[in-house]
PDB file of N, CA and C in Angstrom:
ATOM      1  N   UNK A   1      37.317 246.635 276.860  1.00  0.00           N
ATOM      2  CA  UNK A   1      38.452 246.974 276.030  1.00  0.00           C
ATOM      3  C   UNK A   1      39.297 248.008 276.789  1.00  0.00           C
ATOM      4  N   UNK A   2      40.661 247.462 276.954  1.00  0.00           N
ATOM      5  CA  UNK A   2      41.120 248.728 277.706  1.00  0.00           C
ATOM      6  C   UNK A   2      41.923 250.200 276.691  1.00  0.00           C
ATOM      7  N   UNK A   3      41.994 250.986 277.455  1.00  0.00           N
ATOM      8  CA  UNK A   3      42.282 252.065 277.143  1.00  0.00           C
ATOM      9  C   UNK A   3      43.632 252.359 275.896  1.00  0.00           C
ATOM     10  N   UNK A   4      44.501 251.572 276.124  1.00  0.00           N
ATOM     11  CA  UNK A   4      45.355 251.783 275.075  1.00  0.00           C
ATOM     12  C   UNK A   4      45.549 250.474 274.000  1.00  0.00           C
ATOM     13  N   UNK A   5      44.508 249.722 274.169  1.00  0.00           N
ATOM     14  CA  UNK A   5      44.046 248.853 272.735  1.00  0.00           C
ATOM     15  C   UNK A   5      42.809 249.776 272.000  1.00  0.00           C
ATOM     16  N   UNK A   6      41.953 250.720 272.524  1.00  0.00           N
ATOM     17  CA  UNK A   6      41.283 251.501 271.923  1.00  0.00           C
ATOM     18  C   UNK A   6      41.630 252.955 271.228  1.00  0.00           C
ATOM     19  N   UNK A   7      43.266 253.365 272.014  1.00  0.00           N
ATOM     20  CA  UNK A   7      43.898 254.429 271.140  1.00  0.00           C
ATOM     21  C   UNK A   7      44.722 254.249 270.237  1.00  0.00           C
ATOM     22  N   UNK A   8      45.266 252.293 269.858  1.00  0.00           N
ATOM     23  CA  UNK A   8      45.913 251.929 268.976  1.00  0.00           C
ATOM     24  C   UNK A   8      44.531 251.178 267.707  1.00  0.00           C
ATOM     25  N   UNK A   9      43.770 251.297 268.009  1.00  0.00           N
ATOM     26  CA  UNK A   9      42.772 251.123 266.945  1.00  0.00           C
ATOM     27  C   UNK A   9      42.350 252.381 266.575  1.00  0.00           C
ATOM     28  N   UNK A  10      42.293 253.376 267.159  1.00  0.00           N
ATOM     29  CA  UNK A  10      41.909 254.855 266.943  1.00  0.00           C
ATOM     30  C   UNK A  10      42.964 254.977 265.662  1.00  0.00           C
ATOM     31  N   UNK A  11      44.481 254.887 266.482  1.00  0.00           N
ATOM     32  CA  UNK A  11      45.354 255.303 265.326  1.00  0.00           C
ATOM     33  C   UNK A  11      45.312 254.696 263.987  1.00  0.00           C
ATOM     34  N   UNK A  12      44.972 253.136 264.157  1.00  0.00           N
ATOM     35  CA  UNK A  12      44.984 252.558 262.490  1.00  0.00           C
ATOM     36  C   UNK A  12      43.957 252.920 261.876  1.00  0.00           C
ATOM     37  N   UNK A  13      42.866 253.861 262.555  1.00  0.00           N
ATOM     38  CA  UNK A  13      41.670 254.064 261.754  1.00  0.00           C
ATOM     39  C   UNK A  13      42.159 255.255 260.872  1.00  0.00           C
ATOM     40  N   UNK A  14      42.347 255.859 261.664  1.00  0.00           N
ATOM     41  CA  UNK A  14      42.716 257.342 261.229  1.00  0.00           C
ATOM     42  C   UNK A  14      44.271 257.211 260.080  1.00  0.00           C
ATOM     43  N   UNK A  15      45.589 256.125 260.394  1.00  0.00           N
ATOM     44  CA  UNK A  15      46.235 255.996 259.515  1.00  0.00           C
ATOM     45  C   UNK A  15      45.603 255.168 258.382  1.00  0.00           C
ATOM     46  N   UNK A  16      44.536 254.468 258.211  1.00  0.00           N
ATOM     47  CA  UNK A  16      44.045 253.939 256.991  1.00  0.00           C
ATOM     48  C   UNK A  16      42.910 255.088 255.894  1.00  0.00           C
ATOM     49  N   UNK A  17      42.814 255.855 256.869  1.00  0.00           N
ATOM     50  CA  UNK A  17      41.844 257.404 256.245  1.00  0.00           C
ATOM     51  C   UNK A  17      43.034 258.556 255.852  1.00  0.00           C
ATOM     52  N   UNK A  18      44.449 258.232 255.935  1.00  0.00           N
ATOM     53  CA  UNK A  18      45.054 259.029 255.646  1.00  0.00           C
ATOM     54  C   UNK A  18      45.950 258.741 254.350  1.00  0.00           C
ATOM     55  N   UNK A  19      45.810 257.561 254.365  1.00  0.00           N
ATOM     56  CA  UNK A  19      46.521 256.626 253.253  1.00  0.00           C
ATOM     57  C   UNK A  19      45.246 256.901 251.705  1.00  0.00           C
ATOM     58  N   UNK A  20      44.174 256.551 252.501  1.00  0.00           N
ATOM     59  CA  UNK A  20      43.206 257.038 251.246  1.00  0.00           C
ATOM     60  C   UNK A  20      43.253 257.899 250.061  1.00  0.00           C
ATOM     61  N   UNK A  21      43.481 257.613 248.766  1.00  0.00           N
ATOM     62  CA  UNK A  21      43.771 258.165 247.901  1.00  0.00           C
ATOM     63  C   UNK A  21      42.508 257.933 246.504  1.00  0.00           C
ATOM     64  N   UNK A  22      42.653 259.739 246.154  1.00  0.00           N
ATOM     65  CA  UNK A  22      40.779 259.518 245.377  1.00  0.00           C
ATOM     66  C   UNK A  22      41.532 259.015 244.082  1.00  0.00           C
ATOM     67  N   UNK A  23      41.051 258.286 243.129  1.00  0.00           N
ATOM     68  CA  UNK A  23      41.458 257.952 241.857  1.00  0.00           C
ATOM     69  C   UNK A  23      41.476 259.375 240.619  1.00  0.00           C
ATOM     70  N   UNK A  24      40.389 260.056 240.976  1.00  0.00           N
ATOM     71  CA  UNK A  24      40.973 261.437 240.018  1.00  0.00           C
ATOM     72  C   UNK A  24      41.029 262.498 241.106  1.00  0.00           C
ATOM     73  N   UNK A  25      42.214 263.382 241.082  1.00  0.00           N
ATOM     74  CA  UNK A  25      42.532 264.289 241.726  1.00  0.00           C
ATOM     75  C   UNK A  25      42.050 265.617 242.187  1.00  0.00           C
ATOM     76  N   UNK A  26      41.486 265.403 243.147  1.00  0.00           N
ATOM     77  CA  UNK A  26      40.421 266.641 243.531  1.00  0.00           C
ATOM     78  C   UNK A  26      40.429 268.162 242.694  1.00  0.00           C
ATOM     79  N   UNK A  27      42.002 268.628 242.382  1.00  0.00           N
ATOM     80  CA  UNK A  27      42.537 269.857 241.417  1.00  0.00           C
ATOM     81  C   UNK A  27      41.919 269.499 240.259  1.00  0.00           C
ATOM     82  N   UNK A  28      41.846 268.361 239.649  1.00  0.00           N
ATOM     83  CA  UNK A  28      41.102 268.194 238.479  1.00  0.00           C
ATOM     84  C   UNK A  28      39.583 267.895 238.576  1.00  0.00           C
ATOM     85  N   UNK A  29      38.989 267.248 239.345  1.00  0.00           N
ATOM     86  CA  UNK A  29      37.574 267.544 239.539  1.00  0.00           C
ATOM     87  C   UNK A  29      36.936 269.053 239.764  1.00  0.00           C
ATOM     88  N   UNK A  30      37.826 270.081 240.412  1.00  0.00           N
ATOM     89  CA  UNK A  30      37.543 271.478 240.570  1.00  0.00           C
ATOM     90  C   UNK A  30      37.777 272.346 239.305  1.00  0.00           C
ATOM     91  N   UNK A  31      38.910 271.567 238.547  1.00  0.00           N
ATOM     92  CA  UNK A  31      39.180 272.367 237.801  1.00  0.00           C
ATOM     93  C   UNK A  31      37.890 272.063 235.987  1.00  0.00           C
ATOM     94  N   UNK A  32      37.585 270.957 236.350  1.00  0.00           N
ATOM     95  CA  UNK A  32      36.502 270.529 235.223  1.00  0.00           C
ATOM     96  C   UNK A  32      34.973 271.633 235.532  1.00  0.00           C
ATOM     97  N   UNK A  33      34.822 271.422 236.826  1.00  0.00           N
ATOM     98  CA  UNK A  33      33.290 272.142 237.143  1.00  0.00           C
ATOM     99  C   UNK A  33      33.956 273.767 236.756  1.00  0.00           C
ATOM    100  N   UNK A  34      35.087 274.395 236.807  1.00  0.00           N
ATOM    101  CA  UNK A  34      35.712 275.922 237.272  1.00  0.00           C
ATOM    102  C   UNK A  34      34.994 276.096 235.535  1.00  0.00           C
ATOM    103  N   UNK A  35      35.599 274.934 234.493  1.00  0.00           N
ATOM    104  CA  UNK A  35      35.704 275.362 233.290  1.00  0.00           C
ATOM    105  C   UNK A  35      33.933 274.699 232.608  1.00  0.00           C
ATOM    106  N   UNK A  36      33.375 274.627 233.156  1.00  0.00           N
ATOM    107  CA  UNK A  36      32.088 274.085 232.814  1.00  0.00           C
ATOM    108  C   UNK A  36      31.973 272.549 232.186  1.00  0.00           C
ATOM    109  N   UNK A  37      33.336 271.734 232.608  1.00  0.00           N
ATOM    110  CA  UNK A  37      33.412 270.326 231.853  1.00  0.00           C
ATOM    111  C   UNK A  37      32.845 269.429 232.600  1.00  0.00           C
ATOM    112  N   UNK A  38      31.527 269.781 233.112  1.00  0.00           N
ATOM    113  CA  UNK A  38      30.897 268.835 234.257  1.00  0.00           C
ATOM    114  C   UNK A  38      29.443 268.702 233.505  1.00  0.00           C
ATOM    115  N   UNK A  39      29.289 267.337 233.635  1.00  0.00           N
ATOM    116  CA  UNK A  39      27.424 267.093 233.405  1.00  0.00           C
ATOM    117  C   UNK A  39      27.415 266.176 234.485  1.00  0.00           C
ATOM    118  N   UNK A  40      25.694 266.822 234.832  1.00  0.00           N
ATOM    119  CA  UNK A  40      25.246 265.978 236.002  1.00  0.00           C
ATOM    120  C   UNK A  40      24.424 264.974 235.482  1.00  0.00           C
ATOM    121  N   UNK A  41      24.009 263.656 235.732  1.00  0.00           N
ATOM    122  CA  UNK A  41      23.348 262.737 235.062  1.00  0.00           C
ATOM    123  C   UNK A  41      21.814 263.183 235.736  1.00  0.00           C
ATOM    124  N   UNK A  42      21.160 263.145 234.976  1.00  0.00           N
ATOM    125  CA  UNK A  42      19.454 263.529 235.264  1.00  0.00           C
ATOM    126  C   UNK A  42      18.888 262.276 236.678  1.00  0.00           C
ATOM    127  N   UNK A  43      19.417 261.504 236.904  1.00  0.00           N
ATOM    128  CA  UNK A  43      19.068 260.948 238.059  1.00  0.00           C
ATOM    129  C   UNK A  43      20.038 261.417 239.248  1.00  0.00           C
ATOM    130  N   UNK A  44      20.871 262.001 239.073  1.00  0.00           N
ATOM    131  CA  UNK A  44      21.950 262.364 240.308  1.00  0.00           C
ATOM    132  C   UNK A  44      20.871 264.000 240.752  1.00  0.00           C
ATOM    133  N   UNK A  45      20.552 264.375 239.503  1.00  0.00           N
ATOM    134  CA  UNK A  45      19.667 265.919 239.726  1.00  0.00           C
ATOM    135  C   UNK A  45      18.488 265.991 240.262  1.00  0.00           C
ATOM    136  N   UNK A  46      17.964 264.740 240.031  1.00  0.00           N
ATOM    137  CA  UNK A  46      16.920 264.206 240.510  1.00  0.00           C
ATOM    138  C   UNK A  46      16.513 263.974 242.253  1.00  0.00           C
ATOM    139  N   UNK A  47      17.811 263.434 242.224  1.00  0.00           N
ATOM    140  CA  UNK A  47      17.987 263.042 243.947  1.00  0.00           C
ATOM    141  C   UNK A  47      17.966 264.306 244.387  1.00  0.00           C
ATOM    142  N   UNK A  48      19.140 264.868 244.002  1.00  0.00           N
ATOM    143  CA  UNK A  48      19.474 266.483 244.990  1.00  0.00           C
ATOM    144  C   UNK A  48      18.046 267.054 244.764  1.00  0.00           C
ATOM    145  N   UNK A  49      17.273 267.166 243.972  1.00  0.00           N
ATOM    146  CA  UNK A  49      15.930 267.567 244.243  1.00  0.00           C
ATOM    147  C   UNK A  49      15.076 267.173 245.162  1.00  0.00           C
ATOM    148  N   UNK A  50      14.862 265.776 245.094  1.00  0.00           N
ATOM    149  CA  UNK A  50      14.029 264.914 246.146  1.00  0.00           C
ATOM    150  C   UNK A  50      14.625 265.272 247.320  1.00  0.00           C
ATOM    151  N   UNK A  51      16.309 264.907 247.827  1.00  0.00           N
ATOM    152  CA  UNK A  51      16.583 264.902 248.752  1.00  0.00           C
ATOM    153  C   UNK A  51      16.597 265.927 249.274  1.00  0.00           C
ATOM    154  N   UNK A  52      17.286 267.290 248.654  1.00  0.00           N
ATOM    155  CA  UNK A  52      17.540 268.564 249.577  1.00  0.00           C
ATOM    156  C   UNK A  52      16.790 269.698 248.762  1.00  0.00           C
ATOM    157  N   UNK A  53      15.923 269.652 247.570  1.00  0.00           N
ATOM    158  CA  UNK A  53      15.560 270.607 247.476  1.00  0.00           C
ATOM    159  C   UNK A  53      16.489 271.491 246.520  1.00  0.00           C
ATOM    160  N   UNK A  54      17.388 271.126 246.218  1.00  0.00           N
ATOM    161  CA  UNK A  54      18.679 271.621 245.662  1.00  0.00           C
ATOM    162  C   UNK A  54      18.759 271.671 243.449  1.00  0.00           C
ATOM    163  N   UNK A  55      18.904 272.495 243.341  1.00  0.00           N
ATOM    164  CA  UNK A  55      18.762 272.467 241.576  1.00  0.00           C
ATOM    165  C   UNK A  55      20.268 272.608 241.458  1.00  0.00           C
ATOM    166  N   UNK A  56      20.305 272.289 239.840  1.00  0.00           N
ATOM    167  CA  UNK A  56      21.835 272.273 239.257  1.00  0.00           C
ATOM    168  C   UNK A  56      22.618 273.360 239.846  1.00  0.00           C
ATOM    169  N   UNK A  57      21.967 274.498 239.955  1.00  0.00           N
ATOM    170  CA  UNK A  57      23.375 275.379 240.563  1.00  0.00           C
ATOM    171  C   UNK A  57      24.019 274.936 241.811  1.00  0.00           C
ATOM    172  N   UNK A  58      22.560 274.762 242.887  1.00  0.00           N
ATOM    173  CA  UNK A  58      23.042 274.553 244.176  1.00  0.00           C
ATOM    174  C   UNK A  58      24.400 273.350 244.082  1.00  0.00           C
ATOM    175  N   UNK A  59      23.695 272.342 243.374  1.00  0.00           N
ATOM    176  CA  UNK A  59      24.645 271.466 243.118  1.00  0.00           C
ATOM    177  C   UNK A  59      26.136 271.624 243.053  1.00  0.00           C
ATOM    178  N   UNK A  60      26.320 272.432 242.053  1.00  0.00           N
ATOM    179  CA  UNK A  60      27.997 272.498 241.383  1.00  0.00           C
ATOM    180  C   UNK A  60      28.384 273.601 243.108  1.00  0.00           C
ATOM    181  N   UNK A  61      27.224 274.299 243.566  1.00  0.00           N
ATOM    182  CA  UNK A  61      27.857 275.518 245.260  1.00  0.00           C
ATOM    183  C   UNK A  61      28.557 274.129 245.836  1.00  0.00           C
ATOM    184  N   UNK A  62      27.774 273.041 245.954  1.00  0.00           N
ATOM    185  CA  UNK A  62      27.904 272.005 246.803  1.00  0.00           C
ATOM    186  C   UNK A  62      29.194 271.443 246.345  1.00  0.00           C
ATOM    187  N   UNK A  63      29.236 271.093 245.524  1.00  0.00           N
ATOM    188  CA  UNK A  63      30.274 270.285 244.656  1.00  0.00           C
ATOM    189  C   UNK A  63      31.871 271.042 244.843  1.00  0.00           C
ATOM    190  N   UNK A  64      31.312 272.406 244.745  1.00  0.00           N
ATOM    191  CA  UNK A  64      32.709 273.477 245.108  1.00  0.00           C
ATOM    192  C   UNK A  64      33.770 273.413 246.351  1.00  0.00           C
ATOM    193  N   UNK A  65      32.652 272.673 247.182  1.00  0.00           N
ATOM    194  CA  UNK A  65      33.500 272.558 249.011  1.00  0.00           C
ATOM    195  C   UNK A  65      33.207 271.097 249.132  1.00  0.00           C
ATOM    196  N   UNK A  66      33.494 270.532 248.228  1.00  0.00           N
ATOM    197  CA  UNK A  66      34.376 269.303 248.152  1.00  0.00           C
ATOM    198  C   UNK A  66      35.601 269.249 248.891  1.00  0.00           C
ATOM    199  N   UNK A  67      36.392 268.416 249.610  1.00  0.00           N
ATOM    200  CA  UNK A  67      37.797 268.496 250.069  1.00  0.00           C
ATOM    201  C   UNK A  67      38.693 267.270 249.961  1.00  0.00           C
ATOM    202  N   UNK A  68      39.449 266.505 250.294  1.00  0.00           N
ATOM    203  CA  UNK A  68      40.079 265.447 250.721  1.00  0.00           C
ATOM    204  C   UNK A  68      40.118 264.617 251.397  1.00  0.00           C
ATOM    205  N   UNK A  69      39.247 265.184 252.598  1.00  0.00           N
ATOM    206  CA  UNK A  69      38.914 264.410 253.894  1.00  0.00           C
ATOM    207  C   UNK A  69      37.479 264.220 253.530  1.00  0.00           C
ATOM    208  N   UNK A  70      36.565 264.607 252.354  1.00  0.00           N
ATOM    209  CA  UNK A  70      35.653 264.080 252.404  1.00  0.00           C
ATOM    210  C   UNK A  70      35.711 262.596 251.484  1.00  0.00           C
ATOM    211  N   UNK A  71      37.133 262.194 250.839  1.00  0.00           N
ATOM    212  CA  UNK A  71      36.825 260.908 249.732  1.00  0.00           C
ATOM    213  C   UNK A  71      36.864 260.020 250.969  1.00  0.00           C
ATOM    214  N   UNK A  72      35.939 258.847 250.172  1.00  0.00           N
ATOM    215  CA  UNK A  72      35.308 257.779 250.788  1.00  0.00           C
ATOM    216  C   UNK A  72      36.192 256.450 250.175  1.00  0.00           C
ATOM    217  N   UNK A  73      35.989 256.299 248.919  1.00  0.00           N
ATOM    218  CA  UNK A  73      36.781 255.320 248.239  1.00  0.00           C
ATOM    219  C   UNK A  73      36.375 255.115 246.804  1.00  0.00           C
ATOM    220  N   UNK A  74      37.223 254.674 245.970  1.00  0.00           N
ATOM    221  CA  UNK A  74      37.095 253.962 245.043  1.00  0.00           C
ATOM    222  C   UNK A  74      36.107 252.917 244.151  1.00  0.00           C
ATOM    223  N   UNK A  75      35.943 253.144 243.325  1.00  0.00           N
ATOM    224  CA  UNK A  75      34.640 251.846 243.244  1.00  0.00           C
ATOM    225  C   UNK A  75      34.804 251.243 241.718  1.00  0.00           C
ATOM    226  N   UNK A  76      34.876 250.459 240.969  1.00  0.00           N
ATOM    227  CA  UNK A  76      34.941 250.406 239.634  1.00  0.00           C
ATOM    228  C   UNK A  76      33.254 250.364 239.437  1.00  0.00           C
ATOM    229  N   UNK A  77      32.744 250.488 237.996  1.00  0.00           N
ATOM    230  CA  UNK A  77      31.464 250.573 237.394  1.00  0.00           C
ATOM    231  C   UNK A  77      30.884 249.288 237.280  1.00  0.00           C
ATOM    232  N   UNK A  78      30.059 248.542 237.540  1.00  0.00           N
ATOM    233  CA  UNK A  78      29.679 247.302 237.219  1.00  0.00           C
ATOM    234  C   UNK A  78      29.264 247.578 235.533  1.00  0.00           C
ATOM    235  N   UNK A  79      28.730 248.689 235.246  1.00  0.00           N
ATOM    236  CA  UNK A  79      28.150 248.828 233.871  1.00  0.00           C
ATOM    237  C   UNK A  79      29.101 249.282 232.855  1.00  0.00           C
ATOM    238  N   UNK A  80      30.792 249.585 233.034  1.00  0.00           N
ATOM    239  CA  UNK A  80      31.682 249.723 232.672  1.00  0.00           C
ATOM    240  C   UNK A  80      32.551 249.872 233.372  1.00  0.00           C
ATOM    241  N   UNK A  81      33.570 248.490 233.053  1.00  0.00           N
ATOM    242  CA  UNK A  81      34.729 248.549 233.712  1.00  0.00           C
ATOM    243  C   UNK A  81      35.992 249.393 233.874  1.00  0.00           C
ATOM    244  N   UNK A  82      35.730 250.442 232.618  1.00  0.00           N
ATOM    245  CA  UNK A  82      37.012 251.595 232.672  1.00  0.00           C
ATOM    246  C   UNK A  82      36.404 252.845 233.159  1.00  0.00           C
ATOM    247  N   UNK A  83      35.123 252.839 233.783  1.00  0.00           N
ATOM    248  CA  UNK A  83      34.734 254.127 234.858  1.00  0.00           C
ATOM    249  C   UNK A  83      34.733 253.603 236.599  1.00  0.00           C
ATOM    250  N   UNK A  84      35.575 254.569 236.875  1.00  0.00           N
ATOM    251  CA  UNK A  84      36.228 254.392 238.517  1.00  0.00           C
ATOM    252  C   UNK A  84      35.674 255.137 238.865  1.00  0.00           C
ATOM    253  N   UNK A  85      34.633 255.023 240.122  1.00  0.00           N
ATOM    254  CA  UNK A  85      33.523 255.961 240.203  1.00  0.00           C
ATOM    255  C   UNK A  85      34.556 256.614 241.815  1.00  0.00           C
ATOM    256  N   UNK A  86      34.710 257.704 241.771  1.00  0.00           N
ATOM    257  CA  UNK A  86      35.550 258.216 243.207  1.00  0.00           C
ATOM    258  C   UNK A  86      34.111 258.547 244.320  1.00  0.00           C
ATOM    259  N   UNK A  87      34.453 258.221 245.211  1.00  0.00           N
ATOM    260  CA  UNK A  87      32.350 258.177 246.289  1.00  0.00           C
ATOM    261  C   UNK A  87      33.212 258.936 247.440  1.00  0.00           C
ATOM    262  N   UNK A  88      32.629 260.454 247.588  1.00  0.00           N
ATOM    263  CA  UNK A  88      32.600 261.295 248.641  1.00  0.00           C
ATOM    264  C   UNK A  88      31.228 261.436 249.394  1.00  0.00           C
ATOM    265  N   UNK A  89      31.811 261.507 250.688  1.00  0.00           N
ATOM    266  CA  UNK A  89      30.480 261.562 251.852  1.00  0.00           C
ATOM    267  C   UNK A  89      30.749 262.607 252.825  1.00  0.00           C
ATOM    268  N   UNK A  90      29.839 263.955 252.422  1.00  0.00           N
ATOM    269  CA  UNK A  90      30.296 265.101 253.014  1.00  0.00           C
ATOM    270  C   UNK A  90      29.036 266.132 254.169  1.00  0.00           C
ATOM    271  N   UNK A  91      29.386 266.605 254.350  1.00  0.00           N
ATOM    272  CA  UNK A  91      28.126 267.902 254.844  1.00  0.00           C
ATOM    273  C   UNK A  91      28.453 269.399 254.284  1.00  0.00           C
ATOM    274  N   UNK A  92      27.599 269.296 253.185  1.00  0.00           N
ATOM    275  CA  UNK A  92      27.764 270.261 252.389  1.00  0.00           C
ATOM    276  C   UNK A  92      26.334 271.499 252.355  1.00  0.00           C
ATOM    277  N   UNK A  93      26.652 272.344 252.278  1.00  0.00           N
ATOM    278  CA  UNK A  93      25.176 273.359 252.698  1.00  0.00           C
ATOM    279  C   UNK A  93      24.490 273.111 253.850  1.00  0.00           C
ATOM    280  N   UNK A  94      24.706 272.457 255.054  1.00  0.00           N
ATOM    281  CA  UNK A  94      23.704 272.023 256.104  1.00  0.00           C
ATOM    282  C   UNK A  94      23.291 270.540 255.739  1.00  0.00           C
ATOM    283  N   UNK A  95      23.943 269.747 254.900  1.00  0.00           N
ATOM    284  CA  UNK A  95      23.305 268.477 254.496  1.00  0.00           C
ATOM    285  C   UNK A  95      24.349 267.467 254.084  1.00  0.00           C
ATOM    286  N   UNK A  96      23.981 265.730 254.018  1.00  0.00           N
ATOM    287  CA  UNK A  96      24.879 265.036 254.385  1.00  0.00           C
ATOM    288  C   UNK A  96      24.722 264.742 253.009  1.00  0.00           C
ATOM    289  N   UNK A  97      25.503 264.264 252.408  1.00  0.00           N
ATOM    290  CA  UNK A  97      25.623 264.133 250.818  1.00  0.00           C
ATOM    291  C   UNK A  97      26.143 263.183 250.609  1.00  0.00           C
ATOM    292  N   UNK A  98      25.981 261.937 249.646  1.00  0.00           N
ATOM    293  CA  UNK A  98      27.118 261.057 249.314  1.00  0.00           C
ATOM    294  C   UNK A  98      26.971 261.270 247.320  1.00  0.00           C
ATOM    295  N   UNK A  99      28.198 261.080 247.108  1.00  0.00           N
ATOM    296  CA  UNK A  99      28.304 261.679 245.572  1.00  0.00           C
ATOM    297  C   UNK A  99      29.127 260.293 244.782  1.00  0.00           C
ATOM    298  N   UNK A 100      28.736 260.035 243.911  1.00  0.00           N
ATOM    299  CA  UNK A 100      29.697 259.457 243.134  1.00  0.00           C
ATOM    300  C   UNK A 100      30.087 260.318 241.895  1.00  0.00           C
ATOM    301  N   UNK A 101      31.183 260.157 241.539  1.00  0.00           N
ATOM    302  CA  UNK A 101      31.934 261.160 240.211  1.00  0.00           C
ATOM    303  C   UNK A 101      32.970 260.333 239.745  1.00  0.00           C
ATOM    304  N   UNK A 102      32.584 260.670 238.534  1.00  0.00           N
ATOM    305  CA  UNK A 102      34.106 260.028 237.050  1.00  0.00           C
ATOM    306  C   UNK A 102      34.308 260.982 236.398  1.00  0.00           C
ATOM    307  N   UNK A 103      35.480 260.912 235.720  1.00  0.00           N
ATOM    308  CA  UNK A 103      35.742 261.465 234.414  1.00  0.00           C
ATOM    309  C   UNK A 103      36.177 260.591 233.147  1.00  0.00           C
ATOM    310  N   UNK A 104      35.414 260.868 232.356  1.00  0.00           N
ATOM    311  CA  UNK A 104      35.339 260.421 231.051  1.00  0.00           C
ATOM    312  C   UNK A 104      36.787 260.737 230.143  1.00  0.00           C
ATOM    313  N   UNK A 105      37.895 260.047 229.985  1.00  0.00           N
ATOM    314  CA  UNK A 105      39.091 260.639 229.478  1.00  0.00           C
ATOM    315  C   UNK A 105      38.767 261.346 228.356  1.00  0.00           C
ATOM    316  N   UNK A 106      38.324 260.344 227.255  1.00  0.00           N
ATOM    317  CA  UNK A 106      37.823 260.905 225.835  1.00  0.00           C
ATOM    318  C   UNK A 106      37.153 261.994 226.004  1.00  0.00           C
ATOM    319  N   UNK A 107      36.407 262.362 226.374  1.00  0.00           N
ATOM    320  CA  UNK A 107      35.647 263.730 226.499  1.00  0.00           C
ATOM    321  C   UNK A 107      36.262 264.727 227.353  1.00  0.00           C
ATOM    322  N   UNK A 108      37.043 264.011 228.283  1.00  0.00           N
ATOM    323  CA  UNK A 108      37.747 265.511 229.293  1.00  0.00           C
ATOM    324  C   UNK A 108      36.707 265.777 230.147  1.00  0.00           C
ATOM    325  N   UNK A 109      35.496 264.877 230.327  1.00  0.00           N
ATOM    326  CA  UNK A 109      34.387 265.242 230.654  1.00  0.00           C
ATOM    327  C   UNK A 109      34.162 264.850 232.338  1.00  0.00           C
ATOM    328  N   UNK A 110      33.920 265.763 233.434  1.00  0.00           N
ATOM    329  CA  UNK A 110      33.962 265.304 234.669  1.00  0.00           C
ATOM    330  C   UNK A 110      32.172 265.127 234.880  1.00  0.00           C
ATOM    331  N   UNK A 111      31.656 263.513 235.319  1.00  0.00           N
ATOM    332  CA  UNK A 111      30.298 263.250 235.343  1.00  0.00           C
ATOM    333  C   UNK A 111      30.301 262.749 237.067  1.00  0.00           C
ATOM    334  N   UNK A 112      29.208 263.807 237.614  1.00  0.00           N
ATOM    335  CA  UNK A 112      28.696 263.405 238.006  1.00  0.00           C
ATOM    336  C   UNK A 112      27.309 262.478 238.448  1.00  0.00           C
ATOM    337  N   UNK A 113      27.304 261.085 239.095  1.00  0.00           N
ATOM    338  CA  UNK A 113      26.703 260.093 238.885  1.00  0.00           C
ATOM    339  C   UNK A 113      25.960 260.173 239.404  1.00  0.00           C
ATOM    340  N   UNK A 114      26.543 260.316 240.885  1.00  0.00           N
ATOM    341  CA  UNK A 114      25.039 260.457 241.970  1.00  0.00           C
ATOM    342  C   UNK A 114      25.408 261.643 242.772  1.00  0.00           C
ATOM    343  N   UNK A 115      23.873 261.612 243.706  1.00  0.00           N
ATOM    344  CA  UNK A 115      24.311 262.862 244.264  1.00  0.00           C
ATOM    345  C   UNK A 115      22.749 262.798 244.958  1.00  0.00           C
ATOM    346  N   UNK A 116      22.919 262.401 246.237  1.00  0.00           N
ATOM    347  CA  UNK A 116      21.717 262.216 247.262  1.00  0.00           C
ATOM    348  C   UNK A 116      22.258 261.892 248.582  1.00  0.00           C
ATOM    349  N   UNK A 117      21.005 261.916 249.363  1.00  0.00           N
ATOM    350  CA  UNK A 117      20.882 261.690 250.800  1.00  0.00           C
ATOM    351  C   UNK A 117      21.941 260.802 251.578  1.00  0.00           C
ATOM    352  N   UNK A 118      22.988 261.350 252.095  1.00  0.00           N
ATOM    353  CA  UNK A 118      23.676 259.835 252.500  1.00  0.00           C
ATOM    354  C   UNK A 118      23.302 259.173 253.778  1.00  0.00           C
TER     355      UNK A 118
END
């Protein structure tokens, strides 16, 4: 492969990771955990246990240095079609994390789904 077919695939990688857009807005995922409108689902707590050792607080430390460049993509729910699960894949505390998160409109409620080893 020569050299400038590999820096014009570089660029569409990086312009298709820039185009990426999370379905709920990172200001509002921060701003749900800031105000305590976050539940973690007992299997997402579960993992961060198994995987890192990590309890609910560590969790929401983790959850805090969240960014933009860590969303991954979009996903709809197979088990409900009006939860859009947003899937970040980060290194958070020394550890590689992949998370899924919704928010529940009716409740105002920001859930996190998963939350383990990526």
């Amino acid at each position: 492969m020569s050299t400038l077919s590999v820096i014009v695939k570089m660029a569409k990688k990086r312009k298709q990771r820039v185009d990426l857009k999370s379905y709920y807005p990172l200001t509002e995922v921060m701003q749900k955990i800031d105000t305590r409108q976050c539940d973690i689902r007992k299997n997402a707590e579960d993992c961060a246990l198994r995987d890192f050792g990590w309890n609910r607080n560590e969790i929401i430390k983790a959850l805090k240095l969240l960014e933009e460049k860590h969303f991954c993509k979009s996903i709809t729910s197979q088990r409900n079609p009006l939860w859009v699960y947003d899937v970040y894949k980060a290194r958070l505390l020394g550890e590689n994390v992949y998370i899924h998160l919704y928010i529940v409109d009716t409740e105002e409620r920001l859930i996190i789904n998963s939350f383990k080893k990526q």
